[in-house]
Protein backbone atom coordinates (compact mmCIF):
# COMPACT_ATOMS: atom_id res chain seq x y z
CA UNK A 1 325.89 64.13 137.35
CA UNK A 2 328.95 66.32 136.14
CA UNK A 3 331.50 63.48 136.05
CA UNK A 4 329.24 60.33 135.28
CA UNK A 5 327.96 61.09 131.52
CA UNK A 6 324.36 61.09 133.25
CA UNK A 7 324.65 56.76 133.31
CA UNK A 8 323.87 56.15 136.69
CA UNK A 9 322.40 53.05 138.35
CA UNK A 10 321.06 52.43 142.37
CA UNK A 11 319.95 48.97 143.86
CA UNK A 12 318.58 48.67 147.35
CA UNK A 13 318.60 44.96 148.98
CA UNK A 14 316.36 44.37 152.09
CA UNK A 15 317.94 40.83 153.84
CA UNK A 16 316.20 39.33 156.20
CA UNK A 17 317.47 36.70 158.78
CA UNK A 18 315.63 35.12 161.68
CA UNK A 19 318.21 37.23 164.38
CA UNK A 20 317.36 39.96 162.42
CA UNK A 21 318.22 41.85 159.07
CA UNK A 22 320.46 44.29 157.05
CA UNK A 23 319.68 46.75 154.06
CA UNK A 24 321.95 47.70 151.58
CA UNK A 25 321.26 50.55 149.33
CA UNK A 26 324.24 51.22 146.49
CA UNK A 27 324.26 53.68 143.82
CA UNK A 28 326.63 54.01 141.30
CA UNK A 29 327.65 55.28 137.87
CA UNK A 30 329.98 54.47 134.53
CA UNK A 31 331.55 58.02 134.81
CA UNK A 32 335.07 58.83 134.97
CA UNK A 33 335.44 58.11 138.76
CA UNK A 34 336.56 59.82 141.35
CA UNK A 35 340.60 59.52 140.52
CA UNK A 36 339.97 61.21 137.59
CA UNK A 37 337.52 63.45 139.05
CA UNK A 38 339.77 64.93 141.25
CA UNK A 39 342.63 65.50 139.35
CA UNK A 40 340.31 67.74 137.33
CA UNK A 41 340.07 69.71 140.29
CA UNK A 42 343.90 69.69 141.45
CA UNK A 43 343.68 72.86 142.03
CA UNK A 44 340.87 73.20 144.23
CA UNK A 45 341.71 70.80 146.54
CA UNK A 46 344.59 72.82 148.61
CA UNK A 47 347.36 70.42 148.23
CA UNK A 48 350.40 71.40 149.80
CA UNK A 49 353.40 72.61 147.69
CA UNK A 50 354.70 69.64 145.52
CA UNK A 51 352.03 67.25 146.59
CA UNK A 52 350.69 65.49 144.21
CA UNK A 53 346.93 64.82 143.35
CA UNK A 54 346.42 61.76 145.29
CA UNK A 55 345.79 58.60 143.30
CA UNK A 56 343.67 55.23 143.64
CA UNK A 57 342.82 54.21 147.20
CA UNK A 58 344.04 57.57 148.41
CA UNK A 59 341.76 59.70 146.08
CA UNK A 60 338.75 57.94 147.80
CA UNK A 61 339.87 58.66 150.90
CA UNK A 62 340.80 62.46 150.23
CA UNK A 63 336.79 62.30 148.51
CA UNK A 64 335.72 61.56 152.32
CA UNK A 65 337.21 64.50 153.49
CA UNK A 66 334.86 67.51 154.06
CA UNK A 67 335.11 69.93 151.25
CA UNK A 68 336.46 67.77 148.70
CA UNK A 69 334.64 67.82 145.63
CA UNK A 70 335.00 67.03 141.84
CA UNK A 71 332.77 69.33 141.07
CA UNK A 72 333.90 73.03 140.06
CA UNK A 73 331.24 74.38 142.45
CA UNK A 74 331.32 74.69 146.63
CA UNK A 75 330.29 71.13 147.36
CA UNK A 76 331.65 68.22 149.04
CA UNK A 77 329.70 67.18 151.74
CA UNK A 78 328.01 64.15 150.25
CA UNK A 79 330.40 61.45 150.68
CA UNK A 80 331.75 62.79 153.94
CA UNK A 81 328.03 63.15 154.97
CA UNK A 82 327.32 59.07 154.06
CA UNK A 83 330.58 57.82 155.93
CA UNK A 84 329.31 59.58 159.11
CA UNK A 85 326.00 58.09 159.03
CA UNK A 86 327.62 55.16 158.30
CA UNK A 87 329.45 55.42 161.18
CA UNK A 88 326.75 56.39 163.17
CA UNK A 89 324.79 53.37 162.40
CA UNK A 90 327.77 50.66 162.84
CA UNK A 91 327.51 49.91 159.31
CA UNK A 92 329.65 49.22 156.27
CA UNK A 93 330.60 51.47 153.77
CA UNK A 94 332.74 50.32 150.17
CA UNK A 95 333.17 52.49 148.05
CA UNK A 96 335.05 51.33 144.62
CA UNK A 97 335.94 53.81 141.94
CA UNK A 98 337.96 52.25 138.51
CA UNK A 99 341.09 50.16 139.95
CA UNK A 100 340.53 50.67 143.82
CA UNK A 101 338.71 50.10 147.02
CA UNK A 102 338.02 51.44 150.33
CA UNK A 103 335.96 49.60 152.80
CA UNK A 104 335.42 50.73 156.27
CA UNK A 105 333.58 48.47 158.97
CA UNK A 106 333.45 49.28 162.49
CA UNK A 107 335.63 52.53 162.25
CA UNK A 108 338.31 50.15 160.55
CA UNK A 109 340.01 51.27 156.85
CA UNK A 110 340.69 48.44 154.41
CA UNK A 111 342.01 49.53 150.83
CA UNK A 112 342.84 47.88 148.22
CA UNK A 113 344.30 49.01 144.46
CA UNK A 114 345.03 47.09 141.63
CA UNK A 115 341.56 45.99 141.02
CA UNK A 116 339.69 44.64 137.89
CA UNK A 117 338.86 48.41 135.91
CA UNK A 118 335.62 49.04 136.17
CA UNK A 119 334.50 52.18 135.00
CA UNK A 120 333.17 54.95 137.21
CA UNK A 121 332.28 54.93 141.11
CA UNK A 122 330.21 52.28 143.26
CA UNK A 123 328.86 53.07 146.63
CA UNK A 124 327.53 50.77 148.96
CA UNK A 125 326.41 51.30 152.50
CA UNK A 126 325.32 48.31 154.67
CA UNK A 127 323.34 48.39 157.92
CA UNK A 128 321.93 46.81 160.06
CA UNK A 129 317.71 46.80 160.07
């Protein structure tokens, strides 16, 4: 947990409706989110010249991308990894890191910046059962 200060938190919700159900799983932590995270790792993440490290919604989106990490180490599969499943599965996926939001549904991008601050990085994937 390099960027969460090892406080980390996951929930998994099981709803069940007579048509059917959905589960939820969402794991989280009160780190220093993923904004943050990769601005750390500027450097690493082969901007081109005079582009800047991207900020809110855009730093979660750039975090989808294969490769991208905020670790110092090779890595960055994980969240890239969850959206394809995701995908794969028709689900939901939100993911909401300090001031921002991404949620995609059916292929479909929604951001959103300017949130509440909430400290670290929420993920939440939705399918259905």
């Amino acid at each position: 947990m390099t960027h969460s200060r090892d406080r980390g938190f996951a929930l998994i919700q099981h709803h069940k409706r007579q048509s059917g159900g959905r589960v939820s799983i969402s794991v989280g932590d009160l780190g220093i989110g993923i904004e943050a995270s990769l601005r750390v790792q500027g450097a690493r993440l082969l901007l081109a010249e005079n582009e800047a490290v991207p900020t809110g919604s855009d730093a979660i989106l750039r975090a989808l991308e294969l490769g991208v990490t905020g670790r110092g180490e090779v890595g960055g599969v994980g969240l890239h990894r969850v959206r394809a499943i995701v995908d794969d599965w028709q689900g939901t996926l939100v993911i909401r890191s300090c001031q921002s939001r991404v949620q995609i549904v059916a292929g479909e991008v929604r951001t959103r910046n300017g949130l509440a601050k909430v400290p670290g990085t929420q993920v939440t994937i939705t399918v259905r059962k």
